[in-house]
C-alpha atoms as a PDB file:
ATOM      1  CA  UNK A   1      75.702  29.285 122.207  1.00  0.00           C
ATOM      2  CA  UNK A   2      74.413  28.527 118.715  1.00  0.00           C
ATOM      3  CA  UNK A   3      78.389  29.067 117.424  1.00  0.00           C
ATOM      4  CA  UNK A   4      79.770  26.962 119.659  1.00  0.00           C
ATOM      5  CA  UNK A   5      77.394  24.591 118.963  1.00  0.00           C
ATOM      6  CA  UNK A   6      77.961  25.416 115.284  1.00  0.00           C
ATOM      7  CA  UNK A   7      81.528  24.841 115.437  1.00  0.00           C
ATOM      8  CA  UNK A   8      81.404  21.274 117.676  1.00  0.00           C
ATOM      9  CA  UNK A   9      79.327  20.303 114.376  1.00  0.00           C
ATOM     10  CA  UNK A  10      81.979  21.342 112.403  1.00  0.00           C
ATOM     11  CA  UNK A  11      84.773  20.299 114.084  1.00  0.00           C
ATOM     12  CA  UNK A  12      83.635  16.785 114.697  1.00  0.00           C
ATOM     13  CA  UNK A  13      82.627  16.417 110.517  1.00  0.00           C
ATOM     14  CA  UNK A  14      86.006  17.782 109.814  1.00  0.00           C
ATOM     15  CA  UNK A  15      88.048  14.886 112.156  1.00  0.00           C
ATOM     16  CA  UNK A  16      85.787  12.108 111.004  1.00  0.00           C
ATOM     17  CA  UNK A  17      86.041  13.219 107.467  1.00  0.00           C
ATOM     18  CA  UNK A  18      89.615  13.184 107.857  1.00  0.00           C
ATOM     19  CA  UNK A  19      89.706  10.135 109.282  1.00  0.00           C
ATOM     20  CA  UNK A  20      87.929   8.307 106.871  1.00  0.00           C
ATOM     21  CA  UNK A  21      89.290   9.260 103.676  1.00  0.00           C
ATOM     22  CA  UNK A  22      92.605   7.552 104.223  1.00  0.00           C
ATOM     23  CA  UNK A  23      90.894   4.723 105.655  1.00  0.00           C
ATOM     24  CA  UNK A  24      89.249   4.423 103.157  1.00  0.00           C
ATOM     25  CA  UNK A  25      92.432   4.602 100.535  1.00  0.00           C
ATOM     26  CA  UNK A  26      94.486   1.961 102.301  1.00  0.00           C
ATOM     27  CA  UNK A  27      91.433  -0.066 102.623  1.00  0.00           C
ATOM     28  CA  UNK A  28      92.077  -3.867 100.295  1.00  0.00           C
ATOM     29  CA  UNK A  29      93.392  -3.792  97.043  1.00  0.00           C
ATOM     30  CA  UNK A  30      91.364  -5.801  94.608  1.00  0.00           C
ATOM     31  CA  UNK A  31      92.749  -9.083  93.357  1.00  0.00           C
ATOM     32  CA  UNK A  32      93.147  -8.025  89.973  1.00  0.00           C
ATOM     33  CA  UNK A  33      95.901  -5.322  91.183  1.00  0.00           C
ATOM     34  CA  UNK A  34      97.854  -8.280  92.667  1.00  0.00           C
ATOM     35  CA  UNK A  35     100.142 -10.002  89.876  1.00  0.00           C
ATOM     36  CA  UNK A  36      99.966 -13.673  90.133  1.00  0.00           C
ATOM     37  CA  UNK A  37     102.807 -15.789  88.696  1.00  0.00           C
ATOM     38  CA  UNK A  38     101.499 -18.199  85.871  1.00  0.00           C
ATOM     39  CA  UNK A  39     104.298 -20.711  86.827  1.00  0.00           C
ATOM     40  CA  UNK A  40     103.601 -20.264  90.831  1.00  0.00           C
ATOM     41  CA  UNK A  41      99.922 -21.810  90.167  1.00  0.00           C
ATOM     42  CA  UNK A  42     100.428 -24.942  88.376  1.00  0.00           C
ATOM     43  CA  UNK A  43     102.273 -26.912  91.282  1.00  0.00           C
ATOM     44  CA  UNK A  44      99.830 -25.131  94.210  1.00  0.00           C
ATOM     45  CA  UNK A  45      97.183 -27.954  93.424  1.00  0.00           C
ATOM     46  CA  UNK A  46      99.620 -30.855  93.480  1.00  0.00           C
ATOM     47  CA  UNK A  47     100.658 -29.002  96.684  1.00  0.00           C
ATOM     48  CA  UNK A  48      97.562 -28.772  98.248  1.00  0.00           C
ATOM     49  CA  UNK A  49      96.875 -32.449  97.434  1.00  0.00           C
ATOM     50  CA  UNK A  50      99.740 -33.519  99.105  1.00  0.00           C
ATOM     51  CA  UNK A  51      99.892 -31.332 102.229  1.00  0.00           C
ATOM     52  CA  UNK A  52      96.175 -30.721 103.470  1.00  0.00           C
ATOM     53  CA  UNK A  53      95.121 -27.392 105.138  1.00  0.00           C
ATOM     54  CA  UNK A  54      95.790 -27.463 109.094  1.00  0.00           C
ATOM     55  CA  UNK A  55      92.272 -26.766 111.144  1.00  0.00           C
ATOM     56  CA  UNK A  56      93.608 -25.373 114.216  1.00  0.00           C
ATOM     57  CA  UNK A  57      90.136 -24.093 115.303  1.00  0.00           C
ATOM     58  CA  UNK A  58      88.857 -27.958 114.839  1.00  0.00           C
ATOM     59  CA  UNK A  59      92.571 -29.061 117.041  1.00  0.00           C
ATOM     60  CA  UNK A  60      91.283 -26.981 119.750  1.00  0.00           C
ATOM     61  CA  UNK A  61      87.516 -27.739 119.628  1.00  0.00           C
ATOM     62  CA  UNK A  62      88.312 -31.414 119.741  1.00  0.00           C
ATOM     63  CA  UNK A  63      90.824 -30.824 122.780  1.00  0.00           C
ATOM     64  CA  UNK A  64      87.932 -28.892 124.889  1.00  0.00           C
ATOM     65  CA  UNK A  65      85.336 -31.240 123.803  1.00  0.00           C
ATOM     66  CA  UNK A  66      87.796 -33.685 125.373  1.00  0.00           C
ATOM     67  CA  UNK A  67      88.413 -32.132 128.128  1.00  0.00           C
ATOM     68  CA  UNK A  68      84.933 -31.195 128.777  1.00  0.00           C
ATOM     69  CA  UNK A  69      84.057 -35.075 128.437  1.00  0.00           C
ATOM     70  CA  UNK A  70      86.705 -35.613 130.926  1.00  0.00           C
ATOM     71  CA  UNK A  71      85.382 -32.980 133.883  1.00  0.00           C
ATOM     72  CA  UNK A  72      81.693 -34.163 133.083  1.00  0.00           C
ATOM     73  CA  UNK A  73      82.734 -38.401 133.647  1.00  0.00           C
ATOM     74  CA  UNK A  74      84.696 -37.068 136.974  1.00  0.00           C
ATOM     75  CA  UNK A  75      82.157 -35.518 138.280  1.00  0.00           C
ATOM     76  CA  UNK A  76      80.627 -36.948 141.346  1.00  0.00           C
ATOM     77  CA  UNK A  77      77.054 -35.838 140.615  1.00  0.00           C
ATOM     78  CA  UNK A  78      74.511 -37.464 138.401  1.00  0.00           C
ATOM     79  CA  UNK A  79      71.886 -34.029 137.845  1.00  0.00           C
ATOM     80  CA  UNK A  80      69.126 -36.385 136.955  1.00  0.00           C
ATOM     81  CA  UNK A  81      70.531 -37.640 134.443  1.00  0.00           C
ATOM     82  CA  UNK A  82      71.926 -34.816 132.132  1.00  0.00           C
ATOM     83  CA  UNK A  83      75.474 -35.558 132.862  1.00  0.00           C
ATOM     84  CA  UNK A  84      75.319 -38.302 130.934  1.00  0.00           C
ATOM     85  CA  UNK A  85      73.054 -36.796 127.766  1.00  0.00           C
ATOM     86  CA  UNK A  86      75.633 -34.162 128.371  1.00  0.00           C
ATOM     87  CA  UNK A  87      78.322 -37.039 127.656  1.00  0.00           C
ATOM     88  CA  UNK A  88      76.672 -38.625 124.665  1.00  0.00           C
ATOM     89  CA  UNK A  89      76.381 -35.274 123.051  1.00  0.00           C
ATOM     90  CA  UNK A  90      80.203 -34.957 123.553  1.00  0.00           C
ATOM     91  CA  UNK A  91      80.575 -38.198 122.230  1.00  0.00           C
ATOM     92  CA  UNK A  92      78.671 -37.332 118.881  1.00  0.00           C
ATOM     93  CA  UNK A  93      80.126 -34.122 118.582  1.00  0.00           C
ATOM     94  CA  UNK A  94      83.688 -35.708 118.868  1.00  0.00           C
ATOM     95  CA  UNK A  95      83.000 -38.091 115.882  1.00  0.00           C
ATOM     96  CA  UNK A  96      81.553 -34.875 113.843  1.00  0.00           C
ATOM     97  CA  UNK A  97      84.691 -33.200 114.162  1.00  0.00           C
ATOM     98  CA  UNK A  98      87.035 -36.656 113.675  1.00  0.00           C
ATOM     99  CA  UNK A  99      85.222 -36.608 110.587  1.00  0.00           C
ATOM    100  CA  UNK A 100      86.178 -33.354 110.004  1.00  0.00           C
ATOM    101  CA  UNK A 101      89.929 -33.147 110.311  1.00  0.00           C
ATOM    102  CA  UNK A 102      89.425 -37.105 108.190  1.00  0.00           C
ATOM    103  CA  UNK A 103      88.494 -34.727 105.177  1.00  0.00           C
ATOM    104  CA  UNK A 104      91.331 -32.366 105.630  1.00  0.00           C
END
């Protein structure tokens, strides 16, 4: 029994060994082994100032904050009055992330 149990052992740190080692060799490069064109990075600031960055995970939160406003001020029921400090929190959290995509 203590061989078989011997040779699980040695099995298992064999496949994991082997697994990680070329893992670990195709893992990121660092920048510095990534050429960067001197004439490509002059006109990427102009660029950038002229087309901002897209938020897509801000587009979406504003469209469920939305539509979460929208289910909450159909609803028929009041729930003592946390539907609508449910509502005003929407509303605040709305203008945050206006503000947001303003600074784009």
């Amino acid at each position: 029994m203590k061989k078989i149990g011997f040779l699980t052992l040695l099995i298992t740190a064999t496949l994991l060994l082997t697994l990680a080692f070329p893992a670990a060799a195709a893992g990121p490069k660092s920048p510095a082994a990534v050429p960067v064109p001197v004439a490509a990075a002059a006109p990427a600031p102009a660029a950038a100032a002229a087309m901002p960055e897209p938020h897509p995970h801000i587009d979406e939160a504003l469209e469920a904050m939305r539509n979460a406003k929208h289910h909450l001020e159909a609803s028929e029921h009041d729930f003592d009055g946390h539907r609508h400090k449910a509502i005003e929190h929407l509303d605040r959290a709305i203008r945050e992330a206006e503000i947001c995509m303003s600074m784009r």
